[in-house]
C-alpha atoms as a PDB file:
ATOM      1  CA  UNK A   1       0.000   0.000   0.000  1.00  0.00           C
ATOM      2  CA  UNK A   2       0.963   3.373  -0.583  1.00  0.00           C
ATOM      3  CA  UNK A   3       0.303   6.813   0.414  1.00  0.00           C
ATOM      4  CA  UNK A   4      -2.028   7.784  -2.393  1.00  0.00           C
ATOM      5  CA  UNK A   5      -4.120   4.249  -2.068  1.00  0.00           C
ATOM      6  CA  UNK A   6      -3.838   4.869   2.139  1.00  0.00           C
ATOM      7  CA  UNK A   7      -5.606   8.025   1.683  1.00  0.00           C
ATOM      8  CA  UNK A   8      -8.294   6.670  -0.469  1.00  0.00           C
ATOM      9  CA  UNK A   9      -8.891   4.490   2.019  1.00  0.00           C
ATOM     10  CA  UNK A  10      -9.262   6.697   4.563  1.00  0.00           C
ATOM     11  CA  UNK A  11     -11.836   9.078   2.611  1.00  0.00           C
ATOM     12  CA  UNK A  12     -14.306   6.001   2.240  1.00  0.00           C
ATOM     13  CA  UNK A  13     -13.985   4.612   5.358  1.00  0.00           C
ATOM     14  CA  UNK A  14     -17.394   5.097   7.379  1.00  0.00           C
ATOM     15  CA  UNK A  15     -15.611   3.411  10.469  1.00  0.00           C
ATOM     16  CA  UNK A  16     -12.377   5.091  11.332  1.00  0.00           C
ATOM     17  CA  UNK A  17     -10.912   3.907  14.489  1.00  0.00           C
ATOM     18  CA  UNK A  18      -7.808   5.928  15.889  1.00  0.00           C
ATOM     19  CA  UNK A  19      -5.320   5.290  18.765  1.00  0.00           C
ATOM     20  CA  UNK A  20      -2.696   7.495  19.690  1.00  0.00           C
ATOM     21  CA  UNK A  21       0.221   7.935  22.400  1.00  0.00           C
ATOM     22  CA  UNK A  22       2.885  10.190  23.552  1.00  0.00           C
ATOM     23  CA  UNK A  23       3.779  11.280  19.809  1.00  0.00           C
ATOM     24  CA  UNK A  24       0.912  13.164  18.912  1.00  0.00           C
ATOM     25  CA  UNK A  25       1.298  15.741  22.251  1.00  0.00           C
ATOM     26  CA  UNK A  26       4.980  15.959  21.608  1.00  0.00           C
ATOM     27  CA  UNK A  27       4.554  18.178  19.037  1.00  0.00           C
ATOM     28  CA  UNK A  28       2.435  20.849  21.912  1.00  0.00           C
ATOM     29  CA  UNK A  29       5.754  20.473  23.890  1.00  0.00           C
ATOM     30  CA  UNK A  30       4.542  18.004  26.675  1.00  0.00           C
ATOM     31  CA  UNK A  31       7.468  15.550  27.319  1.00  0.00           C
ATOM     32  CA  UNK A  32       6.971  11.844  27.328  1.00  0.00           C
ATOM     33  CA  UNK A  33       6.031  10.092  30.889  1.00  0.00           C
ATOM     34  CA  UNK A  34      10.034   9.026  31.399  1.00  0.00           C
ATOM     35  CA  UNK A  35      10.988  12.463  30.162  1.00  0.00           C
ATOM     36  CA  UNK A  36       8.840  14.289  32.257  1.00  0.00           C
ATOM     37  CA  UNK A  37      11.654  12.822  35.397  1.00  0.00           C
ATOM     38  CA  UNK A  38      13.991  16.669  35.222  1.00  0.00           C
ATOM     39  CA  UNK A  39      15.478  18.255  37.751  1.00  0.00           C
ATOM     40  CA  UNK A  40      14.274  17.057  41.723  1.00  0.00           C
ATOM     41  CA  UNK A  41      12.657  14.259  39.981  1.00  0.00           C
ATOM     42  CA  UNK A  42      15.434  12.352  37.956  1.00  0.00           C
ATOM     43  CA  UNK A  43      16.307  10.408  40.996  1.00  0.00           C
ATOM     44  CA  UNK A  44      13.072   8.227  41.055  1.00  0.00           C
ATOM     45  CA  UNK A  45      11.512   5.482  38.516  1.00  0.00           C
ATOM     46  CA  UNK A  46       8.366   6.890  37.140  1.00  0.00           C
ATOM     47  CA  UNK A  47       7.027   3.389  39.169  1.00  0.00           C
ATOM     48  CA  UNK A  48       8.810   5.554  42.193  1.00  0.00           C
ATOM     49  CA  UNK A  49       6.031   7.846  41.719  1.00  0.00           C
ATOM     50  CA  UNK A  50       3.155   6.047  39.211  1.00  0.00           C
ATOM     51  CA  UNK A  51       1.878   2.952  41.207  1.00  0.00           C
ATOM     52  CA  UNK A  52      -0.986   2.091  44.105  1.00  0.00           C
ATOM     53  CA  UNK A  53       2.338   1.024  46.222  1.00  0.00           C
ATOM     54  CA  UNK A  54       4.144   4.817  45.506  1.00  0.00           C
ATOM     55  CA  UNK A  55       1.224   6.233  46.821  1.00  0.00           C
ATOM     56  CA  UNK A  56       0.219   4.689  49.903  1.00  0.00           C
ATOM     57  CA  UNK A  57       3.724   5.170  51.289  1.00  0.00           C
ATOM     58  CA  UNK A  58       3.801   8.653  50.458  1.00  0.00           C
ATOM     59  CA  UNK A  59       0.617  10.478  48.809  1.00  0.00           C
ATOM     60  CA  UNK A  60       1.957  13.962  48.830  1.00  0.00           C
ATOM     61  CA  UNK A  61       5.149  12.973  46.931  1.00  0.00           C
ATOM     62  CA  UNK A  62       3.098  11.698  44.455  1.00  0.00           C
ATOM     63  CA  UNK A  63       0.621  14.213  43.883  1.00  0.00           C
ATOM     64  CA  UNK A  64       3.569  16.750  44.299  1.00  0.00           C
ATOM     65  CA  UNK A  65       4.887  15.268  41.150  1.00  0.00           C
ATOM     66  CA  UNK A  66       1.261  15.176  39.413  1.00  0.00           C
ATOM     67  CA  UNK A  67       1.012  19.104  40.370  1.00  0.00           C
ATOM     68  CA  UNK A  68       3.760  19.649  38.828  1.00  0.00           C
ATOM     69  CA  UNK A  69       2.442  17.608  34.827  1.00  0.00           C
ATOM     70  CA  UNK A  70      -1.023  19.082  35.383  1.00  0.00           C
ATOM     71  CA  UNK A  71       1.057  22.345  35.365  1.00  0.00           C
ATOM     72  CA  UNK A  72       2.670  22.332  32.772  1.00  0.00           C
ATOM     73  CA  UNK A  73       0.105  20.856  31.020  1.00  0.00           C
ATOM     74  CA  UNK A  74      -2.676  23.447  31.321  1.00  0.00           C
ATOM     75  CA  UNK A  75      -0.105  25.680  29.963  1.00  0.00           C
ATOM     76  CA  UNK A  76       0.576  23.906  26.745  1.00  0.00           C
ATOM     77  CA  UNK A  77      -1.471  24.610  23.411  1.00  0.00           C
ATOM     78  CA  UNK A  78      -3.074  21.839  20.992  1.00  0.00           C
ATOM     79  CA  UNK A  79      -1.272  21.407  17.910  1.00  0.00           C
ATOM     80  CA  UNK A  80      -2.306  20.277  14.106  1.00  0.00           C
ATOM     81  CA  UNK A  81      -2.556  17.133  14.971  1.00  0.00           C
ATOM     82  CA  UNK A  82      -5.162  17.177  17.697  1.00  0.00           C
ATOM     83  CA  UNK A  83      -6.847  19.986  15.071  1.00  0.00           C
ATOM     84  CA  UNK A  84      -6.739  17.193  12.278  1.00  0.00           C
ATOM     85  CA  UNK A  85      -8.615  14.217  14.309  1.00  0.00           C
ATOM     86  CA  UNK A  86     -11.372  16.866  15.095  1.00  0.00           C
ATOM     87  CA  UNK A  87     -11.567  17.481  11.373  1.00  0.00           C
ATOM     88  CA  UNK A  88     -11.784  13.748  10.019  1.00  0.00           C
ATOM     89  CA  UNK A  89     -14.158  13.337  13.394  1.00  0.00           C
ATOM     90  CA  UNK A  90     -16.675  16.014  11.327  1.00  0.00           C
ATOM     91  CA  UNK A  91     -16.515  14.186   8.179  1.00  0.00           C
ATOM     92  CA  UNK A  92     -17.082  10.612   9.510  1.00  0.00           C
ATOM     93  CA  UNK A  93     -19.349  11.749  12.609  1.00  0.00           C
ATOM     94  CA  UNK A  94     -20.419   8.723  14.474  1.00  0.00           C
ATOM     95  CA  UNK A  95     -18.580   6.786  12.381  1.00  0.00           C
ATOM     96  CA  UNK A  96     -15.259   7.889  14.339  1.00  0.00           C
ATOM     97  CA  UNK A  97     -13.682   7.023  17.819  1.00  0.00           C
ATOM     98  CA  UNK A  98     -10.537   7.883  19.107  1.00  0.00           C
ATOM     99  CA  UNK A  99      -8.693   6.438  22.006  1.00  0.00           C
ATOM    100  CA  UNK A 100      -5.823   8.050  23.736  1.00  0.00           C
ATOM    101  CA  UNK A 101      -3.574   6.615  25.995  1.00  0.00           C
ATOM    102  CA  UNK A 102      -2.678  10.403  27.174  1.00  0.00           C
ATOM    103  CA  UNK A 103      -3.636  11.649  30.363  1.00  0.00           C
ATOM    104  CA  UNK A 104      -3.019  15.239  28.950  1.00  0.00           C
ATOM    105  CA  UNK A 105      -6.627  16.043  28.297  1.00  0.00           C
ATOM    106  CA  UNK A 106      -5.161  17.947  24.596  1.00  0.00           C
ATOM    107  CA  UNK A 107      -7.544  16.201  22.889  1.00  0.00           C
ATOM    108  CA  UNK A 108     -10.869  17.110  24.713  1.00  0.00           C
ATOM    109  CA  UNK A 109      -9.549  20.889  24.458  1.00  0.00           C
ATOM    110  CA  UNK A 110      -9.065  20.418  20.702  1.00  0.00           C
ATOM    111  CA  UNK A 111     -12.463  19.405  20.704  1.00  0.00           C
ATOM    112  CA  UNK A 112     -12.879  15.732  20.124  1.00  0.00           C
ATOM    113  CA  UNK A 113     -15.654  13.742  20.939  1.00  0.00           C
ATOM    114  CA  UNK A 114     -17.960  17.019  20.074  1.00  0.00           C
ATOM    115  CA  UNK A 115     -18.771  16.712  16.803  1.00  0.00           C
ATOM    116  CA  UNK A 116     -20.589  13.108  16.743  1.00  0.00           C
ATOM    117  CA  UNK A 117     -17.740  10.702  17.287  1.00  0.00           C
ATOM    118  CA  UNK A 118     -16.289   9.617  20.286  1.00  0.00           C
ATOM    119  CA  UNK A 119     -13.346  10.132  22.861  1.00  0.00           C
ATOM    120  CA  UNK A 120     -12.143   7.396  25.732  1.00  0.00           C
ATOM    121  CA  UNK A 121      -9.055   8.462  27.840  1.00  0.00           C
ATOM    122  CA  UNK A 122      -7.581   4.888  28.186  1.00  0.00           C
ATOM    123  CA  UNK A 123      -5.378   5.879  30.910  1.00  0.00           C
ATOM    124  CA  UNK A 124      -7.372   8.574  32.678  1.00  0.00           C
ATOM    125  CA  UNK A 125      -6.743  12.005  32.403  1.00  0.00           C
ATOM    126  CA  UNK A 126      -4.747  14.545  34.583  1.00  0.00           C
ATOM    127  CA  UNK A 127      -7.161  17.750  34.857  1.00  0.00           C
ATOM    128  CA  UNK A 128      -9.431  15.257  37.102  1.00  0.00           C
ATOM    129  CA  UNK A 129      -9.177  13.298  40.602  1.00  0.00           C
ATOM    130  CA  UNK A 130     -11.012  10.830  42.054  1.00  0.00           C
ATOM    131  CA  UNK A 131     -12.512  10.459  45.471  1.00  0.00           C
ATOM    132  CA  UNK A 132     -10.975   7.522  47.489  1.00  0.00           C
ATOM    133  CA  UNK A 133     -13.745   6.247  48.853  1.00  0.00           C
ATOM    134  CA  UNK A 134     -16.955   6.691  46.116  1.00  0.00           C
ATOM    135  CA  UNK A 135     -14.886   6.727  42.997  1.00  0.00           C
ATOM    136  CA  UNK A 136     -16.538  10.223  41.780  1.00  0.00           C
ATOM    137  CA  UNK A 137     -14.513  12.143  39.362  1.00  0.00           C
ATOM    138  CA  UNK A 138     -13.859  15.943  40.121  1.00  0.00           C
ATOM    139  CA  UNK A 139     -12.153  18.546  37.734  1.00  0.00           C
ATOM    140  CA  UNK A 140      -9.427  19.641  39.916  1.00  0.00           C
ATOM    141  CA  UNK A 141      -9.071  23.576  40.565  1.00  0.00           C
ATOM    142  CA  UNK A 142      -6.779  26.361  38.943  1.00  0.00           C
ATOM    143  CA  UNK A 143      -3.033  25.313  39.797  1.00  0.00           C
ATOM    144  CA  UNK A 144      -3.233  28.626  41.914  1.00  0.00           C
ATOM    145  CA  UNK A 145      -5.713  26.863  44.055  1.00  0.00           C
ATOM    146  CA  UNK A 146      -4.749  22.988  44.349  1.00  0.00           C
ATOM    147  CA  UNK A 147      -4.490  21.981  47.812  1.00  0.00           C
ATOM    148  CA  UNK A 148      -2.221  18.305  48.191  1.00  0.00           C
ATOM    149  CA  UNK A 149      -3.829  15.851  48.501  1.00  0.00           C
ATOM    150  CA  UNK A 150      -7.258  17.545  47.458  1.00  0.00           C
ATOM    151  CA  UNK A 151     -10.688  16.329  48.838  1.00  0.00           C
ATOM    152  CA  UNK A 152     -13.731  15.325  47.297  1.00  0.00           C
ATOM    153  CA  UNK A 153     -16.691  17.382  47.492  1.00  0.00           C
ATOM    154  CA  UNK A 154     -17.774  14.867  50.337  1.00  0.00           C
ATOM    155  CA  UNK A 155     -14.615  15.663  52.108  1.00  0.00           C
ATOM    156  CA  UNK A 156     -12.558  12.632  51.293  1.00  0.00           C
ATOM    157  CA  UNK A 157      -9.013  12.005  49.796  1.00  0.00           C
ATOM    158  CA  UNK A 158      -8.977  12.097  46.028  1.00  0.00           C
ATOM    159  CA  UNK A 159      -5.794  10.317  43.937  1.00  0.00           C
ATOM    160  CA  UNK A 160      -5.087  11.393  40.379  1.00  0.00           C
ATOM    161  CA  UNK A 161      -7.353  10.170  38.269  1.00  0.00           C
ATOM    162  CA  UNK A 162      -4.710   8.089  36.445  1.00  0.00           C
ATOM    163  CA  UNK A 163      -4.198   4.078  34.995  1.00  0.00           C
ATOM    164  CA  UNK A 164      -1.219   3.566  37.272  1.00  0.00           C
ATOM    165  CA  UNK A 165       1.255   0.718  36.982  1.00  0.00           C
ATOM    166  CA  UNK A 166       0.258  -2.474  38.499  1.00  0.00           C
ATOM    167  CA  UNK A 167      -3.528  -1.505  37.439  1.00  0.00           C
ATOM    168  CA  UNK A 168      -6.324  -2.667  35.075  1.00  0.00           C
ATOM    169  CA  UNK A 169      -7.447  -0.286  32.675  1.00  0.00           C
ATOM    170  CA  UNK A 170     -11.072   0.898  32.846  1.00  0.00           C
ATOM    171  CA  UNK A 171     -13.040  -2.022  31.559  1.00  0.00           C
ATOM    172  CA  UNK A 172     -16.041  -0.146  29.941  1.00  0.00           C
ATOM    173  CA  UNK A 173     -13.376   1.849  28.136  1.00  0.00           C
ATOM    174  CA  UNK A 174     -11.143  -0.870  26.702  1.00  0.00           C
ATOM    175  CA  UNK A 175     -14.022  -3.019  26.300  1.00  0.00           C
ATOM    176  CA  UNK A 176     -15.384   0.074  23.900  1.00  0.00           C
ATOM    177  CA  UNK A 177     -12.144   0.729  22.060  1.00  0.00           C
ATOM    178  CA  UNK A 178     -11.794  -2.844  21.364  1.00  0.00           C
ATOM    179  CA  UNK A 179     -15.370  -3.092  19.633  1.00  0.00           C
ATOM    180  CA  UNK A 180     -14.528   0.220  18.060  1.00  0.00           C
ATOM    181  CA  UNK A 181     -11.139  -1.227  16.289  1.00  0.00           C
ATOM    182  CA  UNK A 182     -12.750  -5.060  15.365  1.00  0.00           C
ATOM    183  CA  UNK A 183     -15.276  -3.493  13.144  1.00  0.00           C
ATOM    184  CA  UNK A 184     -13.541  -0.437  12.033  1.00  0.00           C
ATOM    185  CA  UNK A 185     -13.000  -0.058   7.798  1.00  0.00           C
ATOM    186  CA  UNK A 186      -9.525   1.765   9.056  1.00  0.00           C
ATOM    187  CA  UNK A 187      -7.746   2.313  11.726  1.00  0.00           C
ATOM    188  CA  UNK A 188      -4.817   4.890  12.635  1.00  0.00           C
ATOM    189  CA  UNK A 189      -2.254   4.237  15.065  1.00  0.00           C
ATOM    190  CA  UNK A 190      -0.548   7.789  15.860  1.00  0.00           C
ATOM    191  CA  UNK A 191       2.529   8.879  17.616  1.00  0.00           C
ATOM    192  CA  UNK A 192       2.861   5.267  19.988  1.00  0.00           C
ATOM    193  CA  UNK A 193       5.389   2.570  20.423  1.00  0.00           C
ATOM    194  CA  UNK A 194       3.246  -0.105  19.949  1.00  0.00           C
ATOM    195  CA  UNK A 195       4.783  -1.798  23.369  1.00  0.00           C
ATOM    196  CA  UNK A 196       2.247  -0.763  25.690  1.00  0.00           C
ATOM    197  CA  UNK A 197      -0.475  -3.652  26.243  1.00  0.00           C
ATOM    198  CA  UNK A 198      -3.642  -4.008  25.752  1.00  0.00           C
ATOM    199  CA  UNK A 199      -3.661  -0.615  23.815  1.00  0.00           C
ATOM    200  CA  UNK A 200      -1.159  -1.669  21.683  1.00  0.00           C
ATOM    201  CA  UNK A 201      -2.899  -4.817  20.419  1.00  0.00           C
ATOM    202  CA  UNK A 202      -5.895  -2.894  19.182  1.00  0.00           C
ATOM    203  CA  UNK A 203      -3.567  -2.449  15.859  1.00  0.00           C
ATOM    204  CA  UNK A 204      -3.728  -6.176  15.813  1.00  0.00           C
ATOM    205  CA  UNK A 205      -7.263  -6.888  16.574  1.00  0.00           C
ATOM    206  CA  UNK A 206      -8.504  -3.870  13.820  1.00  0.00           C
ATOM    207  CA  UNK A 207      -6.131  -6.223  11.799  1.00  0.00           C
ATOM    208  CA  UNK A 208      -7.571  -9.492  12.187  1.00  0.00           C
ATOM    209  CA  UNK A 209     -10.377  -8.152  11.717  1.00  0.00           C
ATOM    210  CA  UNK A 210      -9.879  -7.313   7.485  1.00  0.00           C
ATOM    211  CA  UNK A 211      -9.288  -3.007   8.591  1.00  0.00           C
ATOM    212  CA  UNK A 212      -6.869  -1.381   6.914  1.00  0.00           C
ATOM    213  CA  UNK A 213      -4.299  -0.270   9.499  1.00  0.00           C
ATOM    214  CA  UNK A 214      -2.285   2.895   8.850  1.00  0.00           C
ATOM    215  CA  UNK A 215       0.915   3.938  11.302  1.00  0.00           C
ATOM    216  CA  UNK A 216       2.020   7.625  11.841  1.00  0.00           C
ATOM    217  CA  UNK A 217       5.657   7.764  13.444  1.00  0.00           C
ATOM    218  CA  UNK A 218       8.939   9.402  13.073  1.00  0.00           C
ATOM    219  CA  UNK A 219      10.337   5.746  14.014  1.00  0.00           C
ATOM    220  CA  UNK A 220       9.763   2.296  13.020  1.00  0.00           C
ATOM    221  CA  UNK A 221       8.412   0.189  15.998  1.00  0.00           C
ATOM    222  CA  UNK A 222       6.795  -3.606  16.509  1.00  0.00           C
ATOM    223  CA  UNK A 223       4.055  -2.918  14.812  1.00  0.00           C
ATOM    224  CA  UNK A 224       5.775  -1.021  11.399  1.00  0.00           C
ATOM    225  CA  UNK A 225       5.800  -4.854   9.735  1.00  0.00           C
ATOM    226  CA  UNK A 226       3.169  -6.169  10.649  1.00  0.00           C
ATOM    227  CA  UNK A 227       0.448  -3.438   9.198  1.00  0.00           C
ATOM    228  CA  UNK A 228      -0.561  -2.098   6.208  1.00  0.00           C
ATOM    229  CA  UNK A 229       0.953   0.557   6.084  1.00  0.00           C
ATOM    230  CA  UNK A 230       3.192   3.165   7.822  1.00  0.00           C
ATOM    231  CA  UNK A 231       3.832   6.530   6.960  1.00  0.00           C
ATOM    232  CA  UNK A 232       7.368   8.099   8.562  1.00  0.00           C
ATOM    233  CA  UNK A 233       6.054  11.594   9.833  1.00  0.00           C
ATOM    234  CA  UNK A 234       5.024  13.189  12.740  1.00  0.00           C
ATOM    235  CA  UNK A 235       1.082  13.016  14.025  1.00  0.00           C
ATOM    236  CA  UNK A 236       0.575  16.276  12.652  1.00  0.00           C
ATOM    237  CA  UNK A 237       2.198  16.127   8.987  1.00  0.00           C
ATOM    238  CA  UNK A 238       1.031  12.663   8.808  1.00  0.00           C
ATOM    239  CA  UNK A 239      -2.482  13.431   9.346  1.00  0.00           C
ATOM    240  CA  UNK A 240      -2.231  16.328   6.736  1.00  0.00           C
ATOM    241  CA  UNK A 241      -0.873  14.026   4.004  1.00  0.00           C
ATOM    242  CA  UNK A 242      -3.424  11.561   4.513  1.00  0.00           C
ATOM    243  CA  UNK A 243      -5.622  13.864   4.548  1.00  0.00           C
ATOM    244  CA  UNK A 244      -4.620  15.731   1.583  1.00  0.00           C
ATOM    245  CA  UNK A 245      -4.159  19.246   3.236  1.00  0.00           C
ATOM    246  CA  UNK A 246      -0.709  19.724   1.689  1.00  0.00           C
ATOM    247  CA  UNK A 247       1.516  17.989  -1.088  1.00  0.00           C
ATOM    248  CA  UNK A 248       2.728  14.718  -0.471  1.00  0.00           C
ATOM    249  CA  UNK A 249       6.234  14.688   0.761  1.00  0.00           C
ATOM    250  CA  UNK A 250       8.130  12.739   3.940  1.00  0.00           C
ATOM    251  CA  UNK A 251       9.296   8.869   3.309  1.00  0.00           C
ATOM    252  CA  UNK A 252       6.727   6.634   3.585  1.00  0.00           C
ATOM    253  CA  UNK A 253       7.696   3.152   4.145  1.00  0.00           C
ATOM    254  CA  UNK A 254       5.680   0.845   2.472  1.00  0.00           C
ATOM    255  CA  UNK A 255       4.798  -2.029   4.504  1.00  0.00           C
END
């Protein structure tokens, strides 16, 4: 397959499926989860500061560090990229889901999941908590304002509302990405590593299924031979090539 046949098969798709990772928020300057450990924080393991374990020995520490991302993440801007998934979400309406295994939130500001399609935040999402004891989800407040640990509206401990290591993803929401991929006409994997399970093996299962499966990275990864095809760019010059809002340019590898 090659570009030009990739983005016919995109534009008659009514089922587009789309996962992406780390890649496509790169590009709004928010550093990868082992790249966000700078300065105080380069002496611990992101599992230091990312697991159940981390956090019952020492909850501020933890949400000291998560302070600190949902910081720097208010302040960063969506890119072309996040723009370009709200696009094709317009054109193939409720024909289009997106999972993202970023907790950066980029893509609900961009305004995914608004315009008929929809958005599932595999691995939670950092502008929200969750009470300890009755699993509600609150928006946390203005940086400014965040008290650590924060409480709940009913006065309890919240955590970050995050997939942490050592825990099971949120069934409803893999159990919806994984319908969404097995009878999608084409899926897009953006800006991920394919190593990080069970996200990673929706490629596969949109795959097995007969879906044409189209990869946007800078790199090759696991899943480069095994797909259909896979398209050497960034999230947000890969998206406009296959979506035809410039000239065709880049190396595409042909899988």
């Amino acid at each position: 397959m090659n570009l030009t046949q990739a983005r016919a098969a995109l534009e008659a798709a009514p089922r587009v499926a789309v996962l992406t990772g780390a890649g496509i928020s790169a590009e709004s300057g928010i550093p990868t989860f082992r790249d966000a450990q700078t300065g105080h924080w380069e002496r611990f393991r992101p599992q230091d500061l990312a697991s159940p374990e981390a956090y019952q020995r020492d909850p501020q520490m933890v949400w000291a560090w998560y302070a600190g991302r949902y910081r720097d993440v208010l302040a960063a801007q969506t890119n072309p990229g996040h723009r370009l998934l709200v696009e094709l979400e317009r054109q193939k309406g409720a024909g289009f889901f997106l999972a993202t295994q970023n907790v950066d939130g980029l893509h609900a500001r961009a305004g995914s999941g608004t315009h008929g399609g929809r958005l599932i935040e595999l691995h939670g999402n950092l502008m929200t908590a969750r009470d300890e004891q009755t699993g509600q989800i609150v928006p946390l407040p203005a940086p400014d304002a965040l008290q650590l640990p924060p409480l709940s509206p009913s006065g309890n401990r919240m955590r970050p509302n995050i997939v942490w290591f050592g825990e099971y993803l949120p069934e409803a929401a893999l159990s919806a990405a994984q319908q969404a991929f097995q009878t999608a006409d084409v899926a897009l994997i953006i800006g991920t590593s394919g190593q990080v399970y069970p996200a990673a093996g929706l490629a596969l299962e949109a795959m097995k299924a007969g879906a044409t499966v189209i990869e946007l990275n800078p790199n090759t990864t696991e899943l480069t031979p095994l797909i259909s095809f896979s398209l050497r760019e960034t999230a947000g010059r890969g998206l406009a090539l296959l979506l035809g809002r410039e000239e065709e340019g880049g190396y595409a590898q042909h899988v």
